[in-house]
Protein backbone atom coordinates (compact mmCIF):
# COMPACT_ATOMS: atom_id res chain seq x y z
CA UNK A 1 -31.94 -54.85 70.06
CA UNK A 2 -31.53 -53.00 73.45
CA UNK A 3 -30.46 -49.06 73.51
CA UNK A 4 -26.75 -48.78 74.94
CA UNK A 5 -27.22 -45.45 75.70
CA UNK A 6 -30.10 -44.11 78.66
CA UNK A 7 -32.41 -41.51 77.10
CA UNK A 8 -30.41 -38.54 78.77
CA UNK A 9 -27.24 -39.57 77.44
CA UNK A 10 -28.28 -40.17 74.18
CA UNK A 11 -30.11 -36.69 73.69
CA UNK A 12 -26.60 -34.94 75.16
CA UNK A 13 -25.42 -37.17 72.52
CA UNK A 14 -27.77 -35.28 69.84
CA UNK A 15 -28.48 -39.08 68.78
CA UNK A 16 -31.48 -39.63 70.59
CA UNK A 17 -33.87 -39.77 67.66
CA UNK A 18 -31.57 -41.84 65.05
CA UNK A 19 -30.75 -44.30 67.75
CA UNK A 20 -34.47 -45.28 68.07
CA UNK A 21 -35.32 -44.82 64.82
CA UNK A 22 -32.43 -47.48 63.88
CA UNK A 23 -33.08 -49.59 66.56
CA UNK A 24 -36.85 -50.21 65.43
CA UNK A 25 -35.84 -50.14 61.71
CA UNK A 26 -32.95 -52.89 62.45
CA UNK A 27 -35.52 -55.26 64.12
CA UNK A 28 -38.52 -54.16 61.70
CA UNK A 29 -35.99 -55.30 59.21
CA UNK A 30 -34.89 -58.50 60.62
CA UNK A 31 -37.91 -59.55 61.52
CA UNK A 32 -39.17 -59.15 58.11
CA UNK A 33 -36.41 -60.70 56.36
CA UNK A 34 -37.11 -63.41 58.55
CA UNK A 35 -40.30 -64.08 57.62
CA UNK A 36 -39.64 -64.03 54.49
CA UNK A 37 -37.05 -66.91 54.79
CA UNK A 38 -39.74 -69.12 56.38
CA UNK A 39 -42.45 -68.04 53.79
CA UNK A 40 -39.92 -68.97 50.81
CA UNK A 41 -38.73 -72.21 52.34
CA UNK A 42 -42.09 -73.41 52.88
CA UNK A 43 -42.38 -72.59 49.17
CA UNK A 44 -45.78 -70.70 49.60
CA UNK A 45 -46.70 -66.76 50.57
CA UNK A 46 -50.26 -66.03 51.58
CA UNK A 47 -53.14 -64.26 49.65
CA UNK A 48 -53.06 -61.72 52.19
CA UNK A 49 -49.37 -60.72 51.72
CA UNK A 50 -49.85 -60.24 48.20
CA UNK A 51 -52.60 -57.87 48.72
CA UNK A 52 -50.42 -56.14 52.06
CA UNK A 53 -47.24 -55.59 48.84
CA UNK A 54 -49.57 -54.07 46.64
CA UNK A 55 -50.31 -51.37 49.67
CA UNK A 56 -47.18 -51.49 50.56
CA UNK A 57 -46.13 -50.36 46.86
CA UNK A 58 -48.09 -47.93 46.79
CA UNK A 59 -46.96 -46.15 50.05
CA UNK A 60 -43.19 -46.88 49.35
CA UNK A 61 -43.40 -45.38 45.76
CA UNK A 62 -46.13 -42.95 46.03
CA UNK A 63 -48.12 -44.60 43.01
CA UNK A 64 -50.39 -42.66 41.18
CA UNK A 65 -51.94 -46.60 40.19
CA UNK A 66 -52.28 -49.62 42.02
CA UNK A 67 -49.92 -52.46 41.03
CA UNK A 68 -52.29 -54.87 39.41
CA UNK A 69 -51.87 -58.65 39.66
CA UNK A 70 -52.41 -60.69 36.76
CA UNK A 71 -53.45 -64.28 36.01
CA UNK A 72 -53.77 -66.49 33.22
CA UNK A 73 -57.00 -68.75 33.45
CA UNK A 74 -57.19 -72.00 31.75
CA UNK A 75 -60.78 -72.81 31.52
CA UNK A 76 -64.11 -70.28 31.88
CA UNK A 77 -64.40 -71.53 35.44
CA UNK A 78 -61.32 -69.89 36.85
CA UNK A 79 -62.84 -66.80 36.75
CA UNK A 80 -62.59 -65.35 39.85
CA UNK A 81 -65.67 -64.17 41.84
CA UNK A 82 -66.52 -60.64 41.38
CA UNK A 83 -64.43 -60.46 38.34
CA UNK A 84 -66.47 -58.26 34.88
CA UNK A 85 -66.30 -60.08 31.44
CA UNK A 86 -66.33 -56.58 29.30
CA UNK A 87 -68.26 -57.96 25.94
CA UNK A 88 -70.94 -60.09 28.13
CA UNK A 89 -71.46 -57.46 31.59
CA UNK A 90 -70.91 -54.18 29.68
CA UNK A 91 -71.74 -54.76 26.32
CA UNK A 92 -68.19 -53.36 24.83
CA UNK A 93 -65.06 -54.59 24.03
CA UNK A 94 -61.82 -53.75 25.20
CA UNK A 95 -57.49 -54.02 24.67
CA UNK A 96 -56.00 -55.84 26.98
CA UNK A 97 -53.85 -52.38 28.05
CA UNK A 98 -57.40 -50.46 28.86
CA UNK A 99 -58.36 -53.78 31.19
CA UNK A 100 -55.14 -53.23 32.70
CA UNK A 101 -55.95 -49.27 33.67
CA UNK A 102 -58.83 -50.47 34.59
CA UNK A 103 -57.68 -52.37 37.32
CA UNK A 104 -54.85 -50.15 38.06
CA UNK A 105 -57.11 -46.97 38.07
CA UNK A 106 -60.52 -48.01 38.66
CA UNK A 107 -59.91 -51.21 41.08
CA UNK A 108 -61.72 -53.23 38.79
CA UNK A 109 -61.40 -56.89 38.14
CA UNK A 110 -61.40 -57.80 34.84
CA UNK A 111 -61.78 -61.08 32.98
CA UNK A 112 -60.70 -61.14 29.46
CA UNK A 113 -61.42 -64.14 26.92
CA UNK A 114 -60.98 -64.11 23.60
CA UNK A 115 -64.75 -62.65 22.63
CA UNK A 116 -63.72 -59.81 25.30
CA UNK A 117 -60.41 -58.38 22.97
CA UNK A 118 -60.75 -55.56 20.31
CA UNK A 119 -56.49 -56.01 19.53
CA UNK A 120 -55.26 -58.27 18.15
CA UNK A 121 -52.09 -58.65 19.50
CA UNK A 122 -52.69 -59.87 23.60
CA UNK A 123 -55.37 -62.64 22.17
CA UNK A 124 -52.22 -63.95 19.78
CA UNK A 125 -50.03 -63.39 22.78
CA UNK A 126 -51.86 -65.40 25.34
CA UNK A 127 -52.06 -67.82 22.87
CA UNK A 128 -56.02 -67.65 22.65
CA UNK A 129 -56.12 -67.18 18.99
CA UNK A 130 -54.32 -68.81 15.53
CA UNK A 131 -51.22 -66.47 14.64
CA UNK A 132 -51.08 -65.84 11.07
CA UNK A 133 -47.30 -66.46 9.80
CA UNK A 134 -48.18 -63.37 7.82
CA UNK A 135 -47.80 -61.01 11.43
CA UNK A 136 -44.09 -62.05 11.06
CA UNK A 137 -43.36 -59.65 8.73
CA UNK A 138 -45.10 -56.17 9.73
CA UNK A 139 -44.74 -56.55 13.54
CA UNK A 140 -42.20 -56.55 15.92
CA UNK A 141 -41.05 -59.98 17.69
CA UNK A 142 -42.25 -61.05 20.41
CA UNK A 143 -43.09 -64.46 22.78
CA UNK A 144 -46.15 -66.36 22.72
CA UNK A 145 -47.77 -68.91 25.36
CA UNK A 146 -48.68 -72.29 23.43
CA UNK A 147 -52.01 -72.02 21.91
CA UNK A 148 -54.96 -73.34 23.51
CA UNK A 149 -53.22 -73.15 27.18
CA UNK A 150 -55.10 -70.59 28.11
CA UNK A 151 -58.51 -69.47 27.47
CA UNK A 152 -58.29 -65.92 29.10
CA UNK A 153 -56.48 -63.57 31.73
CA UNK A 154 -57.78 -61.99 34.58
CA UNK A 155 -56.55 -58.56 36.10
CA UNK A 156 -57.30 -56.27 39.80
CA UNK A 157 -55.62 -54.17 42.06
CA UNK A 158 -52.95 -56.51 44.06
CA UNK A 159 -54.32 -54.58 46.97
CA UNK A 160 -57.62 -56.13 46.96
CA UNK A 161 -57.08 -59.52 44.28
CA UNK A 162 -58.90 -62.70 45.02
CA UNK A 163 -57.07 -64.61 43.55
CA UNK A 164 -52.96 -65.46 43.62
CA UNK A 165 -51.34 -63.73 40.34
CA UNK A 166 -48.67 -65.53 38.21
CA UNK A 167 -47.41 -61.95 37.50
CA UNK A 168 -47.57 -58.40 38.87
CA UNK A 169 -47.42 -55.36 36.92
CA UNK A 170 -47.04 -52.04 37.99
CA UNK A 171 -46.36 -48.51 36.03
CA UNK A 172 -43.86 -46.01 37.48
CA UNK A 173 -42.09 -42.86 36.58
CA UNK A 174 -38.31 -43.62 35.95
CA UNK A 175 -37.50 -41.93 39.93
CA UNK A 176 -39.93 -44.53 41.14
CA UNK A 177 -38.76 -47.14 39.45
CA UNK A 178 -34.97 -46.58 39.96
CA UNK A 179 -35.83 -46.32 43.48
CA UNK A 180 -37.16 -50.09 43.98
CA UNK A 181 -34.78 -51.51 41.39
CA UNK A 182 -32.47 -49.93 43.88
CA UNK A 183 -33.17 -51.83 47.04
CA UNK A 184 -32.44 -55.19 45.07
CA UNK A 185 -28.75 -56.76 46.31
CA UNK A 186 -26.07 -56.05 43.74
CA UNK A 187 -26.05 -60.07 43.09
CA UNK A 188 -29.66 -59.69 42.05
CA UNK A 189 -29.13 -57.27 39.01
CA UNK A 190 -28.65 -59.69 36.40
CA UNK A 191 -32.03 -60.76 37.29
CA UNK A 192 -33.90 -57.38 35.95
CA UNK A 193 -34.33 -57.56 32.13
CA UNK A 194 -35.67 -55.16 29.61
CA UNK A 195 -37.49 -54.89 26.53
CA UNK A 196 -38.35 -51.78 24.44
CA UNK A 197 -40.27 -52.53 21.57
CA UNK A 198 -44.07 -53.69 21.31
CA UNK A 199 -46.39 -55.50 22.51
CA UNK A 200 -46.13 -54.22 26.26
CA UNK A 201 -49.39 -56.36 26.83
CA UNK A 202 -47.13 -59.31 25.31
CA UNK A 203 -44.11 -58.56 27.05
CA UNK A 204 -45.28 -57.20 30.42
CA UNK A 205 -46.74 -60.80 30.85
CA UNK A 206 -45.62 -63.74 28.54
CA UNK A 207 -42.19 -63.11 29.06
CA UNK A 208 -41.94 -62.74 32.71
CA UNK A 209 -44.08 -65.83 33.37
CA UNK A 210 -42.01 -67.74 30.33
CA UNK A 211 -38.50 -66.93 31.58
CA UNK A 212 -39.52 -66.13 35.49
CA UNK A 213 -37.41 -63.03 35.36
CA UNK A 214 -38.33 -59.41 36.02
CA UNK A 215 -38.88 -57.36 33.34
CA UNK A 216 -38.61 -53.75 32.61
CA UNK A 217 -40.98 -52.67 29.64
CA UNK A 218 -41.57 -49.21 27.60
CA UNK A 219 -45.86 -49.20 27.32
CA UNK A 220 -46.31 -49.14 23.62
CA UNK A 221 -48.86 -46.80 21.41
CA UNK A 222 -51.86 -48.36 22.33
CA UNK A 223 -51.23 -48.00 25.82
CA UNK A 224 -50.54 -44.25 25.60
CA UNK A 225 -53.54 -43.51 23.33
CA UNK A 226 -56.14 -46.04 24.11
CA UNK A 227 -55.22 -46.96 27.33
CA UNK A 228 -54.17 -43.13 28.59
CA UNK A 229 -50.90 -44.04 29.87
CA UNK A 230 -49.34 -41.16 31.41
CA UNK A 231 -45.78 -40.30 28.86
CA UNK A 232 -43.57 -40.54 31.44
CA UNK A 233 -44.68 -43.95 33.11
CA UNK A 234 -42.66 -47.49 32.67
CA UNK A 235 -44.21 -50.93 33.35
CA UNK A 236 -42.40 -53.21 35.81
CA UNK A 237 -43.26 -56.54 35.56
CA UNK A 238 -42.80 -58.93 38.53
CA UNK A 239 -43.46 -62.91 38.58
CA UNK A 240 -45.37 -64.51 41.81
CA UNK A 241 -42.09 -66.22 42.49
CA UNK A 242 -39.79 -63.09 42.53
CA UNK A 243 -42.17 -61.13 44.82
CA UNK A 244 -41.51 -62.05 48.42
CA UNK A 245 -37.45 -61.77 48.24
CA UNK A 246 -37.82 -58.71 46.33
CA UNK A 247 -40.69 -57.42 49.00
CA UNK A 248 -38.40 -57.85 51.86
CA UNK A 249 -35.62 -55.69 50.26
CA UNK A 250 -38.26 -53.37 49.69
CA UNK A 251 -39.02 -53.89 53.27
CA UNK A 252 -35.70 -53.77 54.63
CA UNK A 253 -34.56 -50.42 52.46
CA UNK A 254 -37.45 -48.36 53.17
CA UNK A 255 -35.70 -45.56 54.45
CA UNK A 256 -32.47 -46.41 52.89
CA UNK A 257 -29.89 -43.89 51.04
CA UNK A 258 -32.00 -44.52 47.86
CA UNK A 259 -35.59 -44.57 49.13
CA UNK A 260 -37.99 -42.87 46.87
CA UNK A 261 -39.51 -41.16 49.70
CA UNK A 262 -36.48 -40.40 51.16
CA UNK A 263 -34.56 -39.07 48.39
CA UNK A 264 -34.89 -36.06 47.86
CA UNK A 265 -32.90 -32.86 45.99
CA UNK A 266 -31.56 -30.67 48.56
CA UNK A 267 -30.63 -26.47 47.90
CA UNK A 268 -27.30 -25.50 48.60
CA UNK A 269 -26.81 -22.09 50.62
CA UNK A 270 -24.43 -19.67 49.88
CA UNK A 271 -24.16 -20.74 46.50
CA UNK A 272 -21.82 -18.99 43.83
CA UNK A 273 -22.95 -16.03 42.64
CA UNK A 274 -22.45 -14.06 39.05
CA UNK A 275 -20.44 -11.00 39.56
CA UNK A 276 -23.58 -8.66 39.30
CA UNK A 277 -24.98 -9.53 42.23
CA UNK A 278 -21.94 -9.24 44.44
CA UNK A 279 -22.01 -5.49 43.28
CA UNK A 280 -25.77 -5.17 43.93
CA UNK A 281 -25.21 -6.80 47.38
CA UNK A 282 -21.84 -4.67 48.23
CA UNK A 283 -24.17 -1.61 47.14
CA UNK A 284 -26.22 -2.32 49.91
CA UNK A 285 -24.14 -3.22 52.34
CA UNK A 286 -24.93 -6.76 52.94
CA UNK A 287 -21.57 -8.27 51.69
């Protein structure tokens, strides 16, 4: 996109900055959304431009955490390199919501098979474990994969994963979160759903994967008191399949009217003032 205006006439213009600044966002944007059109009709997105959305993520929404990507492995050998298996390489045990803040805090990558689990719930989840009919009836509902499908799950950073995930989560203030859901196109808001009830561990990754729909998830107790979950963080859960569309809107809205990190409060000068202080500011002369 060319610049109609010289440099001269577009400072006497006072639009010499926005006109640039739009110019390079327009193409940045095009170019991107571009992209992503060939990616998605080849039907594949690169490693690499996983990891480059978990940075980007982080930038764009100021995360305290990394988005972590998340796999389910169906045999032992799937276990990606580097990955730490918590009962066999550290001795302990662990919930599937402390792997996760693991990952997300610490940058780990962490393998979890059924020996690894000290919850019940994410083993019956993932479908790693019987499910006692019994559950039914103290616990709320919630979606399981078919049993014996998968032997374990593996979590890291998205920033730095070695492997492709069949889900990303990532945990957000509501701002944060209301600013990427935000930058999705008004047709693609049927597309979000939500659940509010435990298991977050269940429902931040069966579901998704199950249904292929985004979901928006309230972390449950464990994840506030075993996994230290800050109180006023969500989960967003996004499958592989959703993320390069919903990457380019990211992309392509970065500095739109409803960026996070461009929306911010403003003060308002000359505001109305109570009676008292007219009198206090008349007293002084300043009115």
């Amino acid at each position: 996109m060319k610049n109609k205006f010289s440099r001269r006439e577009a400072i006497a213009l006072g639009l010499g900055t926005a006109i640039a600044g739009a110019a390079g966002r327009f193409a940045a944007a095009a170019d991107t959304e571009a992209s992503s059109s060939r990616q998605e009709e080849n039907g594949m997105t690169a490693l690499s431009e996983f990891n480059k959305y978990g940075e980007e993520l982080e930038n764009h929404l100021l995360l305290r955490t990394s988005p972590i990507a998340v796999k389910m492995l169906e045999k032992e050998a799937d276990i990606p390199e580097g990955a730490i298996r918590p009962s066999k390489d550290r001795g302990y045990h662990l919930a599937q919501c402390q792997a996760f803040a693991m990952s997300r805090r610490e940058g780990t990558t962490v393998a979890m098979l059924k020996e690894d689990h000290w919850c019940p719930t994410a083993p019956m989840a993932y479908g790693m474990v019987d499910r006692p009919e019994s559950i039914a009836s103290w616990t709320h509902p919630y979606d399981c994969f078919e049993q014996g499908k998968y032997v374990g799950i593996v979590t890291a950073p998205l920033k730095k994963a070695n492997f492709m995930p069949d889900v990303v989560i990532l945990y957000a203030n509501p701002a944060k979160l209301r600013g990427l859901l935000l930058t999705l196109p008004v047709a693609d808001v049927p597309s979000i759903s939500g659940h509010f009830f435990p298991p977050s561990c269940g429902w931040a990754v069966v579901t998704p994967i199950m249904s292929n729909q985004c979901y928006v998830v309230i972390p449950d107790p464990g994840e506030y008191q075993r996994a230290l979950t800050e109180e006023g963080d969500m989960m967003f859960s996004i499958p592989q399949e959703k993320m390069p569309a919903m990457m380019a809107n990211v992309r392509k809205n970065e500095h739109g009217p409803f960026s996070y990190r461009d929306h911010h409060m403003f003060m308002q000068p000359d505001f109305e003032r109570p009676e008292f202080y007219k009198d206090l500011f008349r007293g002084w002369g300043l009115e």
